[in-house]
C-alpha atoms as a PDB file:
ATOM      1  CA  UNK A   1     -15.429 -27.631  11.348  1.00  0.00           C
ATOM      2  CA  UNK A   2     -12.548 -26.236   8.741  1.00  0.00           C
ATOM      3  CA  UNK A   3     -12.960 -23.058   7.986  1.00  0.00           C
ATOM      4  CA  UNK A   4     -14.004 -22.042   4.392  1.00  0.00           C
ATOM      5  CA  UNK A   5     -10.822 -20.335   3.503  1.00  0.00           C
ATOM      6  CA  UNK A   6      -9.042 -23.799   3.950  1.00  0.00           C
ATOM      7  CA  UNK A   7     -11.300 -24.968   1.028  1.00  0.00           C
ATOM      8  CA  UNK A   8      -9.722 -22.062  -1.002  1.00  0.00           C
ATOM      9  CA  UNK A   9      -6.659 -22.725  -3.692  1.00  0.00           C
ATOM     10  CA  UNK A  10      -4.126 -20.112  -4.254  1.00  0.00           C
ATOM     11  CA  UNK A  11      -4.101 -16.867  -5.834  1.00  0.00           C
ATOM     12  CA  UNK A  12      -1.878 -17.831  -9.181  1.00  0.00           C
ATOM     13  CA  UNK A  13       1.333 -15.361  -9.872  1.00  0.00           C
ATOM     14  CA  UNK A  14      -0.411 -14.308 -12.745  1.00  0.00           C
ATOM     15  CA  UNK A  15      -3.661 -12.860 -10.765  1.00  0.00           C
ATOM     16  CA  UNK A  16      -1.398 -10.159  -8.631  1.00  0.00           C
ATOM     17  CA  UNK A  17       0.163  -7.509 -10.455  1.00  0.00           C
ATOM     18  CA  UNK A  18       4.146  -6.510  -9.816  1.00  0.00           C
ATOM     19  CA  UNK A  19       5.301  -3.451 -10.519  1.00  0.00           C
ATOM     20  CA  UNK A  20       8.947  -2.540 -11.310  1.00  0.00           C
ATOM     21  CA  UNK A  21       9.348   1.103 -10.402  1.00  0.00           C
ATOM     22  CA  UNK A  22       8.419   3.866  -8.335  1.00  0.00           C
ATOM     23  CA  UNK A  23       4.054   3.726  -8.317  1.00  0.00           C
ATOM     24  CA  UNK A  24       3.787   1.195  -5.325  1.00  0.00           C
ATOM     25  CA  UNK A  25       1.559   1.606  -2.445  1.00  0.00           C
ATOM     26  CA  UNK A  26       4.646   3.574  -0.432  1.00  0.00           C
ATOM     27  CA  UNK A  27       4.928   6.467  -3.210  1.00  0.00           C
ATOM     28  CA  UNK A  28       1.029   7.283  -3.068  1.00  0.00           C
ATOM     29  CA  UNK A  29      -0.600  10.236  -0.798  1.00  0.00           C
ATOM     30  CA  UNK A  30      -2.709   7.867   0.544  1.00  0.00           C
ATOM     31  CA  UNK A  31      -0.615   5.513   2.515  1.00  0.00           C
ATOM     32  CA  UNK A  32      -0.291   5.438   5.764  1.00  0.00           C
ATOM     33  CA  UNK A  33       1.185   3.421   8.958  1.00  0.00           C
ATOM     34  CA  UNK A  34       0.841   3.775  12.012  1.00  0.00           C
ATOM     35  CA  UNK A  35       1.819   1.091  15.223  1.00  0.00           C
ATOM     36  CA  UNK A  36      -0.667  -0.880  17.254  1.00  0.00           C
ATOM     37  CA  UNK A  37      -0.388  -2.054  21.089  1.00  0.00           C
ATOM     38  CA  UNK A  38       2.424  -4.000  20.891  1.00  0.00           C
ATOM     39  CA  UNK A  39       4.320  -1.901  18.478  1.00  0.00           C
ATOM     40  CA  UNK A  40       4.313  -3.302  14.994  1.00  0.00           C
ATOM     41  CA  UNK A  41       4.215  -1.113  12.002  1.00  0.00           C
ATOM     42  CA  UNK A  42       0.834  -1.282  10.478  1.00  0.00           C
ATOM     43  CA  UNK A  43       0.620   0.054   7.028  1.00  0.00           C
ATOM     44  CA  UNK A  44      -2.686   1.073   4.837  1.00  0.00           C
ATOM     45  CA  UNK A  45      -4.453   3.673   2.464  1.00  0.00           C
ATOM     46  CA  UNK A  46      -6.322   6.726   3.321  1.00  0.00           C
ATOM     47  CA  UNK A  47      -8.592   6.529   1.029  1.00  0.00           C
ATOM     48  CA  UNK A  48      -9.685   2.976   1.030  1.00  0.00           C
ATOM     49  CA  UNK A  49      -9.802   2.833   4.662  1.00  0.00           C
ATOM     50  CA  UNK A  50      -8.208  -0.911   4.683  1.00  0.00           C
ATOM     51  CA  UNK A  51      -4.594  -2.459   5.963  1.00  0.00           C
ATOM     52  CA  UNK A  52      -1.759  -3.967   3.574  1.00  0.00           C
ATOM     53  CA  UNK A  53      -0.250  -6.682   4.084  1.00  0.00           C
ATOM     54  CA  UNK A  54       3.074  -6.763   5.250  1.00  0.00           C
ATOM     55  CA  UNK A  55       5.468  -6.284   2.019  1.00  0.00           C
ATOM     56  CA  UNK A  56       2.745  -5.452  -0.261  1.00  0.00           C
ATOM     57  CA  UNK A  57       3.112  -1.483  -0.408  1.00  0.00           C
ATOM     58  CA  UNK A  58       6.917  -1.704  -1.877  1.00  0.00           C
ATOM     59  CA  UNK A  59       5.996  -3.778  -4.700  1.00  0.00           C
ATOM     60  CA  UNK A  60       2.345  -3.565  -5.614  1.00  0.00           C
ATOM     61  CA  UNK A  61       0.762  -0.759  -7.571  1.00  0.00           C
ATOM     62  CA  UNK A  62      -2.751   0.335  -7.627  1.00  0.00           C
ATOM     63  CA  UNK A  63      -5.532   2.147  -9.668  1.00  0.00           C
ATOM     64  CA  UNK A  64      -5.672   4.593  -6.832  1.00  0.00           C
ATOM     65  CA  UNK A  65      -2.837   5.779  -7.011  1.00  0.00           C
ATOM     66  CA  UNK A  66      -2.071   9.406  -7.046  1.00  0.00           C
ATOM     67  CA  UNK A  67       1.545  11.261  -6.550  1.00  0.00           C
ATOM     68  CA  UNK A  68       2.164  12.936  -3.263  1.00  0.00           C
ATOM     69  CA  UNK A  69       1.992  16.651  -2.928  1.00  0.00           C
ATOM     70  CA  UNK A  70       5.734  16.894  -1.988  1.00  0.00           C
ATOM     71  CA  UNK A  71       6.091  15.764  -5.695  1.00  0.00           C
ATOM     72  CA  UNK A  72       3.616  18.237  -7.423  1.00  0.00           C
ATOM     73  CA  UNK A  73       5.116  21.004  -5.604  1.00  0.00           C
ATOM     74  CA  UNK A  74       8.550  20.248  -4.054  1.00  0.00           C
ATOM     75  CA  UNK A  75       9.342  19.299  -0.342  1.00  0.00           C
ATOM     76  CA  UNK A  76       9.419  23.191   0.923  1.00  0.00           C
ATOM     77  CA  UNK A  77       7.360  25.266  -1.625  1.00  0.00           C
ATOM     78  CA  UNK A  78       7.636  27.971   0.493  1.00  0.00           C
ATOM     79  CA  UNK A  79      10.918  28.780  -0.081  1.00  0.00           C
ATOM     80  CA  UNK A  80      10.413  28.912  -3.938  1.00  0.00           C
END
């Protein structure tokens, strides 16, 4: 039996959004990684509770996304 996603055409260039710049999935405070048992880097958001695929959180923005607090208030605000 094939599976439905088989049946499925492709996403067209024009239904993903790029992003040129610094808002990607990387820059936002609610990425995340972490490993899993074998080791390989397994990226996501916080807040949506759901994995990225590989590549997609240096070049892909979203509606989510929010500046990290090392931004609004420096990487050591304590020694201000």
């Amino acid at each position: 039996m094939r599976s439905v996603v088989e049946k499925w055409g492709f996403i067209h260039e024009r239904g993903l959004q790029s992003w040129k710049g610094g808002v990607v999935c990387m820059t936002c405070q609610h990425f995340t990684y972490g490993v899993d048992q074998h080791c390989h880097t397994m990226v996501g958001c916080n807040l949506r509770q759901k994995q990225l695929q590989k590549g997609e959180h240096l070049k892909k923005p979203c509606k989510l996304w929010a500046p990290t607090w090392q931004k609004e208030v420096g990487w050591a605000p304590e020694a201000g």
